[in-house]
C-alpha atoms as a PDB file:
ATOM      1  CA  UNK A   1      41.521 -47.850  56.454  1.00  0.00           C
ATOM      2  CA  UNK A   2      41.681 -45.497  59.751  1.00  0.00           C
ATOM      3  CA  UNK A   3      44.531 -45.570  61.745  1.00  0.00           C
ATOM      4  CA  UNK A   4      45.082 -45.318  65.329  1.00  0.00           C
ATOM      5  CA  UNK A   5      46.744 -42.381  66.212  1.00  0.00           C
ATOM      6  CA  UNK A   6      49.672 -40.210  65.223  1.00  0.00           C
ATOM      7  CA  UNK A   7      51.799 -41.606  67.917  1.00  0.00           C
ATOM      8  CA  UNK A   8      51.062 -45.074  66.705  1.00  0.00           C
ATOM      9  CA  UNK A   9      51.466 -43.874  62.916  1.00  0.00           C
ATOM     10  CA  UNK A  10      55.197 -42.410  63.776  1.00  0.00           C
ATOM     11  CA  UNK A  11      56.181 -45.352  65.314  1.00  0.00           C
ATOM     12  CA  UNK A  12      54.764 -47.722  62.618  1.00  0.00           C
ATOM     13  CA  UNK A  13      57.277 -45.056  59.702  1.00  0.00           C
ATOM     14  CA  UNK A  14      54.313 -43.382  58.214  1.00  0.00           C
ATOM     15  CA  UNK A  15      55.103 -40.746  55.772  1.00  0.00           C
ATOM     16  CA  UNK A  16      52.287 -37.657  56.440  1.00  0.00           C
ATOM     17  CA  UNK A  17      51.493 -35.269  54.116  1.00  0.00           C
ATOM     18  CA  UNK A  18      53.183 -32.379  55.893  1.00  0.00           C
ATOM     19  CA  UNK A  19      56.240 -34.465  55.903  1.00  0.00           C
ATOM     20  CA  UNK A  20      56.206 -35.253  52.474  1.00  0.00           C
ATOM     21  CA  UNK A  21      55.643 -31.702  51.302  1.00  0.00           C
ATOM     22  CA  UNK A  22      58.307 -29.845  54.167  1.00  0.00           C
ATOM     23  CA  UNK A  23      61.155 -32.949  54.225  1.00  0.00           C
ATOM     24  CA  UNK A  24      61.070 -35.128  51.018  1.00  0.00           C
ATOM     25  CA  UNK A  25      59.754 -32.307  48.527  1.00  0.00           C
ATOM     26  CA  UNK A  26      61.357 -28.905  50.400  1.00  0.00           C
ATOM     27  CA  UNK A  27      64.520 -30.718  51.281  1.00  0.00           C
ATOM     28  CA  UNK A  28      65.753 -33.221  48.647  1.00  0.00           C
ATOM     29  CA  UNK A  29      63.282 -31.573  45.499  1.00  0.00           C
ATOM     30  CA  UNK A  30      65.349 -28.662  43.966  1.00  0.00           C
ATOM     31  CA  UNK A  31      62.857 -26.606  42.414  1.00  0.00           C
ATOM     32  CA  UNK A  32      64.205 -25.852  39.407  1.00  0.00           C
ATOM     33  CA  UNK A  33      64.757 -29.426  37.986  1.00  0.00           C
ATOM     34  CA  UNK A  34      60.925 -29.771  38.225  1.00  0.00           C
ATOM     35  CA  UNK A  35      60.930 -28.909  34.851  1.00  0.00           C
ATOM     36  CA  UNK A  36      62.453 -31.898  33.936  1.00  0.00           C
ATOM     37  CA  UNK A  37      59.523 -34.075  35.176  1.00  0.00           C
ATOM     38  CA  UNK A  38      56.486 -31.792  35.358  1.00  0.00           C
ATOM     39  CA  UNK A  39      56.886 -31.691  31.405  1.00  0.00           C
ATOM     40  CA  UNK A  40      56.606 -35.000  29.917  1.00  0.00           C
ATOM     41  CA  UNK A  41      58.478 -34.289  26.391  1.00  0.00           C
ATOM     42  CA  UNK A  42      61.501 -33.064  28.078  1.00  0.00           C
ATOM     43  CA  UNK A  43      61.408 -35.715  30.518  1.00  0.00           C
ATOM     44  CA  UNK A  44      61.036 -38.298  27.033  1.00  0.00           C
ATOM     45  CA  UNK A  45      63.910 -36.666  25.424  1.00  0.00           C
ATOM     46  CA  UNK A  46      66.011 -36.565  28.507  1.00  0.00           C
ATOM     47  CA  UNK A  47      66.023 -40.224  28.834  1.00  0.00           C
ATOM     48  CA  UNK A  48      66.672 -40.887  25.344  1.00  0.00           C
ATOM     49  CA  UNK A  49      69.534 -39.107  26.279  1.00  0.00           C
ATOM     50  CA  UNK A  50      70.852 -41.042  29.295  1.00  0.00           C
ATOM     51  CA  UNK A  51      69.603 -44.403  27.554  1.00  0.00           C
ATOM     52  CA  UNK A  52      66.730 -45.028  29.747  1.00  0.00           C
ATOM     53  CA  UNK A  53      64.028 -47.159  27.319  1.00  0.00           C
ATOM     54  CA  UNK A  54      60.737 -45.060  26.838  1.00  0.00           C
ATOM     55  CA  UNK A  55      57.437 -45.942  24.932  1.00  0.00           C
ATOM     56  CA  UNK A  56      58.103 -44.311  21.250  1.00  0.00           C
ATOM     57  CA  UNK A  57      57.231 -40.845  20.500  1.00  0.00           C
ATOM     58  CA  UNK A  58      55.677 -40.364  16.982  1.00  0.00           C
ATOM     59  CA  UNK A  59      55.019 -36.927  16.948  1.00  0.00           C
ATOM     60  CA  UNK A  60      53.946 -33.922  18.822  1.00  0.00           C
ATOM     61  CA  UNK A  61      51.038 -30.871  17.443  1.00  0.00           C
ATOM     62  CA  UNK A  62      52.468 -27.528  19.459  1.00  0.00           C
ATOM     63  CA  UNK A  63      50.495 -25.024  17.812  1.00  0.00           C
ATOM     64  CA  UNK A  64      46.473 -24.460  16.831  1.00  0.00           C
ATOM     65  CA  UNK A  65      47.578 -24.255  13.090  1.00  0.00           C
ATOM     66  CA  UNK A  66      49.147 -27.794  13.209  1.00  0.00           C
ATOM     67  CA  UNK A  67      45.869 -29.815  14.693  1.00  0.00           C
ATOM     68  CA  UNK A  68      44.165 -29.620  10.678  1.00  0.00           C
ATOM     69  CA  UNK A  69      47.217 -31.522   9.981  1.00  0.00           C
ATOM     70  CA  UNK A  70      46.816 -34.849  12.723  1.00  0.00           C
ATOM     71  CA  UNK A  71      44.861 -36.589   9.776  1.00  0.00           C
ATOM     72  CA  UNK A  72      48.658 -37.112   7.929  1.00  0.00           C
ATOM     73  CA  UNK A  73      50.321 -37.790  11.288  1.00  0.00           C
ATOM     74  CA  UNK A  74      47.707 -40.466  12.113  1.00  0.00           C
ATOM     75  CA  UNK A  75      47.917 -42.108   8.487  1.00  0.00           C
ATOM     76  CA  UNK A  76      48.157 -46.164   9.168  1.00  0.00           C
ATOM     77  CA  UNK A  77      48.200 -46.210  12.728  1.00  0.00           C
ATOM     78  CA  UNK A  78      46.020 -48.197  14.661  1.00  0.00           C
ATOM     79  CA  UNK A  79      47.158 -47.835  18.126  1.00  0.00           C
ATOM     80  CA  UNK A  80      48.748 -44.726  19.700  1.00  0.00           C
ATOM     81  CA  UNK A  81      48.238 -42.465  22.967  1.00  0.00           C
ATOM     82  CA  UNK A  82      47.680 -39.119  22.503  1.00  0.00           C
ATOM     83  CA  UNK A  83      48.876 -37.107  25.902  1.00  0.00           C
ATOM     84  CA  UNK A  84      49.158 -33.337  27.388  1.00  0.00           C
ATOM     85  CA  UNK A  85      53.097 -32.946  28.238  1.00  0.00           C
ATOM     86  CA  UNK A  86      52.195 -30.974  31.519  1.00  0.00           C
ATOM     87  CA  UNK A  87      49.330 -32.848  32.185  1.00  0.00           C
ATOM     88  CA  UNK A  88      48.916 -34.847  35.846  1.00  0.00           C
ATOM     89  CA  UNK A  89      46.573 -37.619  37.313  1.00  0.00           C
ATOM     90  CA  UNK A  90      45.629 -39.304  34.161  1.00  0.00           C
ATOM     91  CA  UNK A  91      44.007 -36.284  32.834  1.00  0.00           C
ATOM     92  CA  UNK A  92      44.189 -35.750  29.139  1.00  0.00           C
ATOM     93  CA  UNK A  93      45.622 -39.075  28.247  1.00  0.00           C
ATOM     94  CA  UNK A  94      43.501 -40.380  24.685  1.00  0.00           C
ATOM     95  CA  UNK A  95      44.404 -44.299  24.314  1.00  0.00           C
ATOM     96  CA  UNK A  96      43.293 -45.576  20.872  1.00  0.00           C
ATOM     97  CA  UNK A  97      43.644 -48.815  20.665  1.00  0.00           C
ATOM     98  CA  UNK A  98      42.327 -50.029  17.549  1.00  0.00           C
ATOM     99  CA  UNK A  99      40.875 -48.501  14.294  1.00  0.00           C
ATOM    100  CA  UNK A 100      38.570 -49.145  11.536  1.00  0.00           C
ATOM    101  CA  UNK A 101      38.167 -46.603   8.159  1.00  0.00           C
ATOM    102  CA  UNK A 102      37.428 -43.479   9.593  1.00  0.00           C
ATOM    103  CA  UNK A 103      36.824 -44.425  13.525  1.00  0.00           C
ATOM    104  CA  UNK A 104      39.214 -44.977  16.088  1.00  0.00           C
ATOM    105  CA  UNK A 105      38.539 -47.437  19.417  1.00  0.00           C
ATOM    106  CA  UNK A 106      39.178 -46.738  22.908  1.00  0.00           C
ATOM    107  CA  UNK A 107      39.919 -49.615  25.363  1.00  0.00           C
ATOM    108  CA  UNK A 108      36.348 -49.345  26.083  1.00  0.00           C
ATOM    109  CA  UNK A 109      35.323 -50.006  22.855  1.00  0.00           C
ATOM    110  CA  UNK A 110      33.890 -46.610  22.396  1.00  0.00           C
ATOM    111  CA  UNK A 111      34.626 -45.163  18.995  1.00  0.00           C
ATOM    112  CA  UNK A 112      36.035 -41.388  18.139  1.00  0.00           C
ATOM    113  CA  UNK A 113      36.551 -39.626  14.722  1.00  0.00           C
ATOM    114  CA  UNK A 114      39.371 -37.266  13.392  1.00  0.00           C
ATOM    115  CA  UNK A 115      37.383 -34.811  14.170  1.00  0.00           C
ATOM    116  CA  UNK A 116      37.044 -35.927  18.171  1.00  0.00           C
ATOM    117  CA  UNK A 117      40.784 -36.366  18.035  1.00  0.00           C
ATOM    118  CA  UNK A 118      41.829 -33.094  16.458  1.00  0.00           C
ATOM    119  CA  UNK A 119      39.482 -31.111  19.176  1.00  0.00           C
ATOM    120  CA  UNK A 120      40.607 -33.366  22.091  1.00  0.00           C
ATOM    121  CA  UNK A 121      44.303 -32.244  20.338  1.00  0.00           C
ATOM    122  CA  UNK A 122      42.675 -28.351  20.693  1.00  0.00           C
ATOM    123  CA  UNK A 123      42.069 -28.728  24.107  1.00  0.00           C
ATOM    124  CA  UNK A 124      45.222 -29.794  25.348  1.00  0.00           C
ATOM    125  CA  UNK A 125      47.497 -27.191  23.158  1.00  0.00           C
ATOM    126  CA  UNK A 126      44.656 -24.760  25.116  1.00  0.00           C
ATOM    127  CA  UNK A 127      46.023 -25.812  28.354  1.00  0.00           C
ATOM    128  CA  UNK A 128      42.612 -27.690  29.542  1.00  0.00           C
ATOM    129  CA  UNK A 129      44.612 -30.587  31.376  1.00  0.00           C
ATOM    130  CA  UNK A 130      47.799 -29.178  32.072  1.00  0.00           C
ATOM    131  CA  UNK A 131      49.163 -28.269  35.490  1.00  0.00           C
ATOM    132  CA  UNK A 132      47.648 -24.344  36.198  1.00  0.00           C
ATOM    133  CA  UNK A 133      46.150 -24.624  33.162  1.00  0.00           C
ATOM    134  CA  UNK A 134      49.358 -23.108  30.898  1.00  0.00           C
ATOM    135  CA  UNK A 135      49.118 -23.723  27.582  1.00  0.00           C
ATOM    136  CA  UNK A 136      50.363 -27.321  26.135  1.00  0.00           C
ATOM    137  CA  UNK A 137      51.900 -29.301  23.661  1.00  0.00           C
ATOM    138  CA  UNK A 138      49.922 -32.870  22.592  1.00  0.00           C
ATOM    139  CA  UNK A 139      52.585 -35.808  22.699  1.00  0.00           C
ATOM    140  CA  UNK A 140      51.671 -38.660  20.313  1.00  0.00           C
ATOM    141  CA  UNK A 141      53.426 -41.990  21.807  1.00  0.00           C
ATOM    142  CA  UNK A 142      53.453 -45.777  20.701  1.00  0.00           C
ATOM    143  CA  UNK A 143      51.001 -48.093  22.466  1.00  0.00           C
ATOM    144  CA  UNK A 144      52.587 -50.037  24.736  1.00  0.00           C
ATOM    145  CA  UNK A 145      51.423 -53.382  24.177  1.00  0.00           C
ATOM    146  CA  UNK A 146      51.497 -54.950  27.837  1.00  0.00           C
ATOM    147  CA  UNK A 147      52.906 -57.963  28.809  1.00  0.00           C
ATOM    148  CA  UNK A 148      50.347 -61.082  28.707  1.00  0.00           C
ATOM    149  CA  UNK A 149      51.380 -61.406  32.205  1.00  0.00           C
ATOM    150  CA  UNK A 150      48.913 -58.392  33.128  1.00  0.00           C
ATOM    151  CA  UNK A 151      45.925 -59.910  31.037  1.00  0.00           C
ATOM    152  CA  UNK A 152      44.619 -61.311  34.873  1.00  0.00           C
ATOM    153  CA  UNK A 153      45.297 -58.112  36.671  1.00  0.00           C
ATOM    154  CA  UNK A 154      43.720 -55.295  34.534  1.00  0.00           C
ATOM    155  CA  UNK A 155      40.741 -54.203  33.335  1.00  0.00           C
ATOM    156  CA  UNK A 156      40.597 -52.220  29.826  1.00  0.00           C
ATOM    157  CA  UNK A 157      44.095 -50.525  30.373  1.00  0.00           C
ATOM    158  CA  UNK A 158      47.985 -51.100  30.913  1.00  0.00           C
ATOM    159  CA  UNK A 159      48.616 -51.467  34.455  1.00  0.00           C
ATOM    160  CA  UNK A 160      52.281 -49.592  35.974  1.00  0.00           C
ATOM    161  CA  UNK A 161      54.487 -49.466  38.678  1.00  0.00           C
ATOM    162  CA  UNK A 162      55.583 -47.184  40.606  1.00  0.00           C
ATOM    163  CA  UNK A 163      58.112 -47.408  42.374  1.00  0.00           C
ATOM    164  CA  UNK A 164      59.224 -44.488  44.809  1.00  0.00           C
ATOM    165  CA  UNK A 165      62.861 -43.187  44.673  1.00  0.00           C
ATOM    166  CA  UNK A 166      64.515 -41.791  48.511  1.00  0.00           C
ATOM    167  CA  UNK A 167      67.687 -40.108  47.749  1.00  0.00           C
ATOM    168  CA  UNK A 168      68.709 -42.583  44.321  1.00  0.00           C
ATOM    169  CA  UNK A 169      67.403 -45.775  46.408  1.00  0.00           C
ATOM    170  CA  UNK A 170      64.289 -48.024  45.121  1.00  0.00           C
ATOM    171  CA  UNK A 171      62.766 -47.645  48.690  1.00  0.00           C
ATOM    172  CA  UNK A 172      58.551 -48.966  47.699  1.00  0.00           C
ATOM    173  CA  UNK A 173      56.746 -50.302  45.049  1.00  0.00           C
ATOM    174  CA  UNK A 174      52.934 -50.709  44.053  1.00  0.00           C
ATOM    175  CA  UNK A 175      51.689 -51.747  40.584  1.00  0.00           C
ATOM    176  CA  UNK A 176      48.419 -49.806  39.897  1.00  0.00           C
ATOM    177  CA  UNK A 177      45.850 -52.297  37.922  1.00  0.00           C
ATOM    178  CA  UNK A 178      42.735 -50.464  36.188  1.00  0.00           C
ATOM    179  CA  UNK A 179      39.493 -51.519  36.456  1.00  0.00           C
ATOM    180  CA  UNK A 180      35.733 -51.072  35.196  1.00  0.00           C
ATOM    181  CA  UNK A 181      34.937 -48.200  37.668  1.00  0.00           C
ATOM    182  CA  UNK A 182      38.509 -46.168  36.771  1.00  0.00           C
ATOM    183  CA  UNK A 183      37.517 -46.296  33.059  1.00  0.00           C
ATOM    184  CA  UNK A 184      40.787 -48.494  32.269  1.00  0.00           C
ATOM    185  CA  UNK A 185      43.123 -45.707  33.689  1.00  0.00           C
ATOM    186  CA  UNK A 186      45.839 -46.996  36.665  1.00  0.00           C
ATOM    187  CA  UNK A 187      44.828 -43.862  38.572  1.00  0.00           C
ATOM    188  CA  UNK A 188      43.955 -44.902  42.359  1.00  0.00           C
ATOM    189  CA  UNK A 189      41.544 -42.167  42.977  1.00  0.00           C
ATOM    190  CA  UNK A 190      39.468 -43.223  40.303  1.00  0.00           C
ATOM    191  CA  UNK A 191      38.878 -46.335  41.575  1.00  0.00           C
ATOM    192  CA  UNK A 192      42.067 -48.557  40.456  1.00  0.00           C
ATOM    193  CA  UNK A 193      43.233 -51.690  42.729  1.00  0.00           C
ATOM    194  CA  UNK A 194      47.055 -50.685  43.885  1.00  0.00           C
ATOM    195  CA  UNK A 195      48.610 -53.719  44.592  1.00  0.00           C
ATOM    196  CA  UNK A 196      51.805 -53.475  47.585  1.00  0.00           C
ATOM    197  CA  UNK A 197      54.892 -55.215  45.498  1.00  0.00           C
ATOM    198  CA  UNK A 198      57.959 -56.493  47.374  1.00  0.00           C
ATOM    199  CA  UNK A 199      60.876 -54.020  46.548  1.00  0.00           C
ATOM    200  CA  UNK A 200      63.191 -56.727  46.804  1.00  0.00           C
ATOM    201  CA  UNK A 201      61.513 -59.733  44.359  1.00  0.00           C
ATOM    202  CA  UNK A 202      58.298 -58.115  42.577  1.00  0.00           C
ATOM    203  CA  UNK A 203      55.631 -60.664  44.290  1.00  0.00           C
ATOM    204  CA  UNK A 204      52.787 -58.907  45.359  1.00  0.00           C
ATOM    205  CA  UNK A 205      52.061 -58.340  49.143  1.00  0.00           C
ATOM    206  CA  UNK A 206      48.624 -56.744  49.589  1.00  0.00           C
ATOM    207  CA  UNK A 207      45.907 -55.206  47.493  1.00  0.00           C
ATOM    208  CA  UNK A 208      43.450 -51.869  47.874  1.00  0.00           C
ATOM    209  CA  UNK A 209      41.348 -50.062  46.362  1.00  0.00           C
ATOM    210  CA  UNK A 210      39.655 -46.850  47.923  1.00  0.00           C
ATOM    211  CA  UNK A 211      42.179 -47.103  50.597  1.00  0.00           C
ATOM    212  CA  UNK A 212      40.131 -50.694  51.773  1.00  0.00           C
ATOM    213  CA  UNK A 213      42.055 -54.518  51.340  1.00  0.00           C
ATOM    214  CA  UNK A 214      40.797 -56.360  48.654  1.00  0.00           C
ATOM    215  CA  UNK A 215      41.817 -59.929  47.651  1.00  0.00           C
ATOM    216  CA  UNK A 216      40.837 -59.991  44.121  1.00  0.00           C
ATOM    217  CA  UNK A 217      40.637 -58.157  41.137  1.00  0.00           C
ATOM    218  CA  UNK A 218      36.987 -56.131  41.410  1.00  0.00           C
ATOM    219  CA  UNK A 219      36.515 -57.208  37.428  1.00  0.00           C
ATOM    220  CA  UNK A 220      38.787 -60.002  36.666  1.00  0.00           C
ATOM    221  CA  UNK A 221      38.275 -62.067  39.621  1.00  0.00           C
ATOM    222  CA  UNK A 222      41.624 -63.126  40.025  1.00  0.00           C
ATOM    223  CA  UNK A 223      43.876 -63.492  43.386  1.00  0.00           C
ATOM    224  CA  UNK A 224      46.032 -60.924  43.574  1.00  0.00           C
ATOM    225  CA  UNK A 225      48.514 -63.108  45.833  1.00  0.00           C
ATOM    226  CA  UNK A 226      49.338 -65.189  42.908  1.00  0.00           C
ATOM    227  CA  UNK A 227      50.849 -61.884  41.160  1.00  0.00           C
ATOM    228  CA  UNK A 228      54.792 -61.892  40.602  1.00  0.00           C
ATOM    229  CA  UNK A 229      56.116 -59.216  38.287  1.00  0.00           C
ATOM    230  CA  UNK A 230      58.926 -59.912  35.322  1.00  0.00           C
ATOM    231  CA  UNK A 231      61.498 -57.655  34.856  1.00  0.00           C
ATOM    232  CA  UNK A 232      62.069 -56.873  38.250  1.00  0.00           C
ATOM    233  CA  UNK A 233      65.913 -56.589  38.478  1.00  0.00           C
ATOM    234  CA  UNK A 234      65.428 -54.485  35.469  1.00  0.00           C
ATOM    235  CA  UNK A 235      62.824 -52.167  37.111  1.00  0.00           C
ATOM    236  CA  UNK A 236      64.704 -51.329  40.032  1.00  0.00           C
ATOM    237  CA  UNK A 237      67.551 -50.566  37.682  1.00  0.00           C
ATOM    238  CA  UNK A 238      65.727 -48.326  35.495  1.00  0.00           C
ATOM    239  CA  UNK A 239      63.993 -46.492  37.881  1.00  0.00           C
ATOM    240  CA  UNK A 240      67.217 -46.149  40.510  1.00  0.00           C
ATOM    241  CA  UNK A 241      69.240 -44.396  37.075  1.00  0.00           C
ATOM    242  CA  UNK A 242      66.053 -42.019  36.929  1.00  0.00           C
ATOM    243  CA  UNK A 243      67.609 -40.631  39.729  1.00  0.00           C
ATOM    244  CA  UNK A 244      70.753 -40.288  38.426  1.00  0.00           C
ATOM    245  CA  UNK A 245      69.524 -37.838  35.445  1.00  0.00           C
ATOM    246  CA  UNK A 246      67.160 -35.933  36.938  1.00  0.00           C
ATOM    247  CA  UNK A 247      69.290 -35.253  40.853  1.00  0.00           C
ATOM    248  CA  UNK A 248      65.373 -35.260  42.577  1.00  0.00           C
ATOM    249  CA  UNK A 249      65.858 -37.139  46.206  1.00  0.00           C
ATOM    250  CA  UNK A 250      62.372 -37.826  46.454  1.00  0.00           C
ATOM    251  CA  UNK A 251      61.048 -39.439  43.416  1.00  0.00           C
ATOM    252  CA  UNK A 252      57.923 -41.316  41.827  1.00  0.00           C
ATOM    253  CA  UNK A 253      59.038 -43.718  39.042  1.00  0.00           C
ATOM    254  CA  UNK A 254      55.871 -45.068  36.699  1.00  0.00           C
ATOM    255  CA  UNK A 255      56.995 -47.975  34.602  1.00  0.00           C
ATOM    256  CA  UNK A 256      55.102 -50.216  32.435  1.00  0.00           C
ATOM    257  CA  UNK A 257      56.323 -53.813  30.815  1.00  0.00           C
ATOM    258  CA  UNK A 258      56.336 -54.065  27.011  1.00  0.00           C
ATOM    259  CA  UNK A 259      55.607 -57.323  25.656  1.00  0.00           C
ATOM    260  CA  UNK A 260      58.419 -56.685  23.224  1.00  0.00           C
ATOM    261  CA  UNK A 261      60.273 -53.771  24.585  1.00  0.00           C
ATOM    262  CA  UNK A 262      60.143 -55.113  28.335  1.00  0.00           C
ATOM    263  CA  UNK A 263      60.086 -52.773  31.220  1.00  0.00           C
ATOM    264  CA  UNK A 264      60.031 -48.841  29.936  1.00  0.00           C
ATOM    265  CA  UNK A 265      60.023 -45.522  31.804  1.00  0.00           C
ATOM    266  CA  UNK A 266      56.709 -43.605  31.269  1.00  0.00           C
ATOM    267  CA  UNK A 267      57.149 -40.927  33.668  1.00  0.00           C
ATOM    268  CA  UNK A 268      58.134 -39.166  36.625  1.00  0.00           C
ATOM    269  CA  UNK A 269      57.103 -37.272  39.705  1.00  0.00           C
ATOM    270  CA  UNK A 270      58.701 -34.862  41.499  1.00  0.00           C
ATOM    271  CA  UNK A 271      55.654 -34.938  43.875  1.00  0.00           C
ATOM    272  CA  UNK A 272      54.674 -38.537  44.708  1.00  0.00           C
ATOM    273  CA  UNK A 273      51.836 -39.570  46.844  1.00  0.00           C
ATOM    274  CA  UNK A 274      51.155 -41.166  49.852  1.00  0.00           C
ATOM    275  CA  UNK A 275      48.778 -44.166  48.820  1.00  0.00           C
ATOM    276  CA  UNK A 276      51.996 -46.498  48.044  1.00  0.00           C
ATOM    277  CA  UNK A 277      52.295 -46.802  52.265  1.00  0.00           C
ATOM    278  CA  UNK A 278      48.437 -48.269  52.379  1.00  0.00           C
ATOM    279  CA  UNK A 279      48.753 -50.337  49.188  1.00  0.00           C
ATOM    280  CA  UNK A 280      51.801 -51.487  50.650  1.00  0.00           C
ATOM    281  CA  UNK A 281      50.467 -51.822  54.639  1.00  0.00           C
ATOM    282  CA  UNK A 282      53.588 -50.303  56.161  1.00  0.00           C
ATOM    283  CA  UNK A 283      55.132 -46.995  56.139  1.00  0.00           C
ATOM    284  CA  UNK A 284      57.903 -45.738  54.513  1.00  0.00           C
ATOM    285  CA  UNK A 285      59.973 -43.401  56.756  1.00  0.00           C
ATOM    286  CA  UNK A 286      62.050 -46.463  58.462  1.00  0.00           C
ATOM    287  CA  UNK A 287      63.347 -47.496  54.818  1.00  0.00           C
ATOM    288  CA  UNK A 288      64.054 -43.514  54.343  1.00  0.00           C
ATOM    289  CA  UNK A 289      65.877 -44.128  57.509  1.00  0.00           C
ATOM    290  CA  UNK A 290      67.645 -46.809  56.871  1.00  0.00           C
ATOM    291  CA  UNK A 291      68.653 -45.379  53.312  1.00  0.00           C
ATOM    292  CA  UNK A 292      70.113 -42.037  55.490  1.00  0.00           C
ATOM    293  CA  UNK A 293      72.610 -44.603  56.964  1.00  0.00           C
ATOM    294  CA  UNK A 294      74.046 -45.466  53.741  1.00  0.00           C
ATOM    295  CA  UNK A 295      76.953 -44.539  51.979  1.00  0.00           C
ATOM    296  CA  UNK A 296      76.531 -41.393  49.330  1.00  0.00           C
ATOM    297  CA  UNK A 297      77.674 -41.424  45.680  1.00  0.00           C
ATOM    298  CA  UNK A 298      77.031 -44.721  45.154  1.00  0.00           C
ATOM    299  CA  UNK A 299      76.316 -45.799  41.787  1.00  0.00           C
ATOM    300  CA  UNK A 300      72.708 -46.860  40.169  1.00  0.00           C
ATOM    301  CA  UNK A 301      73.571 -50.501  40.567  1.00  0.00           C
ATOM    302  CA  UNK A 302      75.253 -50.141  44.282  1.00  0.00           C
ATOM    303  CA  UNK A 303      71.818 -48.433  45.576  1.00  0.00           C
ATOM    304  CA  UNK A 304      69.845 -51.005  43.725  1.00  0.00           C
ATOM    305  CA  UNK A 305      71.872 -53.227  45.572  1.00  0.00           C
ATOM    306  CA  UNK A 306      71.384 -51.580  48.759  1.00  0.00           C
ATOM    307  CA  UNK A 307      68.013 -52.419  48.222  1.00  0.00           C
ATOM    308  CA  UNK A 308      68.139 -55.822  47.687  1.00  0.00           C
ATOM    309  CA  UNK A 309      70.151 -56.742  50.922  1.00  0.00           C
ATOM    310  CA  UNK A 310      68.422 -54.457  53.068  1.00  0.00           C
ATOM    311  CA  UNK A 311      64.875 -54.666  52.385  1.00  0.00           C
ATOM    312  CA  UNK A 312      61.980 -57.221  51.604  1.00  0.00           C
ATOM    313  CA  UNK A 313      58.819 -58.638  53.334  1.00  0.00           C
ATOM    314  CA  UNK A 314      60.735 -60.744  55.557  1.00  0.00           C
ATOM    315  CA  UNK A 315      61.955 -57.262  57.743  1.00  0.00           C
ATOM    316  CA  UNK A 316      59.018 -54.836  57.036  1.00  0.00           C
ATOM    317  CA  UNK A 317      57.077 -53.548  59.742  1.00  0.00           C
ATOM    318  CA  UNK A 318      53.356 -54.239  58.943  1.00  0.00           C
ATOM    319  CA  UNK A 319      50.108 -51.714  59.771  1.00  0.00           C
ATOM    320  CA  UNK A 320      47.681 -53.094  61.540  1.00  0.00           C
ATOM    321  CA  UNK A 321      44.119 -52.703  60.066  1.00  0.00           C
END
């Protein structure tokens, strides 16, 4: 997508990189609760804490001495996701998804041994995925089963949304939807769809991938106008009490839908992109405006409800392609 010019994007409420990083990050970010997202087993235990529903941890290897020992901590699983805690853009993450004696299956159907897993386990406690390379601690989670509702939309992987946080408010949405070419991870710069959701209902608005409109899934084939996500009410929820425990103004909120669980919180970012404005084809900075208008201390469920009465696809200003 290329855009006219900046006058044009300003006026059209597009959030710019500078922007982002000087305003939203510098202003509303206090540094030292990064911590609190940038590692994803404090971030885990946190909302266990505040009663915020998470995917199941079922163990985490800390130390070199302790990978030898994965074989017990793996004994009659046959689904997990192995993950750095400080890792970022997908890197790191291990989804096993089925397993058979003495070989585990990816989503691809690609097979791995114990001893794959314990030296994947090595390079993460070695810092090989984490953020400035620091070294790690392996989280083992649950697999999240995902919601039948997905099985149209995704291509080898569980698809998420996030949803983008302005000061406690639900303010944009996108649900990222894996495909072939991203190797079944919901990462957009690998080559996953992200599909523009209305903040106010969960229907799908517009679809891209590599920053260009697409109509259908690349793999699946199917319309992505037909999309409406479950849960929604209880998305905007979750993600608006995120807020609440971690006291970041500018937030990214990545949630995925349990077939049995329902909606849970898999993590957050203290440093949200900008590709949730072309997914959604409008900018953002008129709903961070209109959010700087509203009253403060309001509770999870007032903002939420903010939200609901003040935005939607029947007010948003769209970018022309």
């Amino acid at each position: 997508m290329i855009f006219a010019n900046p006058f044009k994007l300003k006026k059209l409420g597009v959030l710019g990189m500078n922007k982002r990083n000087v305003y939203c990050i510098g202003e509303h970010n206090d540094r030292k609760q990064y911590p609190l997202v940038d590692d994803k087993l404090k971030t885990k235990i946190l909302a266990e804490e505040a009663n915020i529903a998470v995917p199941k941890l079922l163990g985490t290897v800390s130390m070199q001495s302790e990978v030898r020992k994965i074989e017990k901590l793996l004994e009659g699983l046959h689904g997990f996701v192995i993950k750095p805690a400080q890792g970022s853009g997908g890197k790191g993450i291990l989804v096993i998804v089925d397993r058979k004696d003495d070989f585990f299956f990816k989503p691809s159907g690609e097979h791995v041994t114990f001893r794959d897993i314990q030296q994947h386990i090595s390079n993460t406690l070695s810092g090989l995925y984490s953020l400035g390379g620091k070294p790690d601690v392996a989280m083992i989670e649950e697999l999240v089963q995902f919601d039948p509702i997905f099985d149209r939309y995704s291509f080898e992987g569980v698809p998420d949304i996030r949803i983008i946080l302005y000061k406690g408010f639900p303010a944009m949405a996108m649900l990222r939807c894996s495909t072939k070419e991203s190797d079944g991870k919901a990462n957009l710069h690998q080559g996953a769809v992200g599909v523009g959701i209305d903040i106010t209902t969960g229907e799908a608005l517009s679809a891209v991938q590599h920053n260009h409109p697409v109509l259908n899934h690349p793999d699946t084939g199917y319309d992505f106008s037909e999309l409406a996500i479950s849960h929604w009410q209880n998305m905007l929820d979750l993600s608006a009490r995120c807020y609440d425990m971690t006291q970041l103004g500018y937030l990214g909120v990545d949630i995925v839908i349990d077939k049995h669980a329902g909606p849970l919180i898999l993590e957050l970012n203290a440093r949200p992109g900008l590709a949730i404005q072309i997914a959604n084809q409008m900018g953002i900075l008129n709903r961070f405006d209109v959010i700087d208008k509203a009253p403060t201390n309001l509770s999870a469920v007032e903002r939420v409800a903010f939200t609901l009465k003040n935005f939607g696809k029947n007010i948003q200003l769209e970018l022309k392609l």
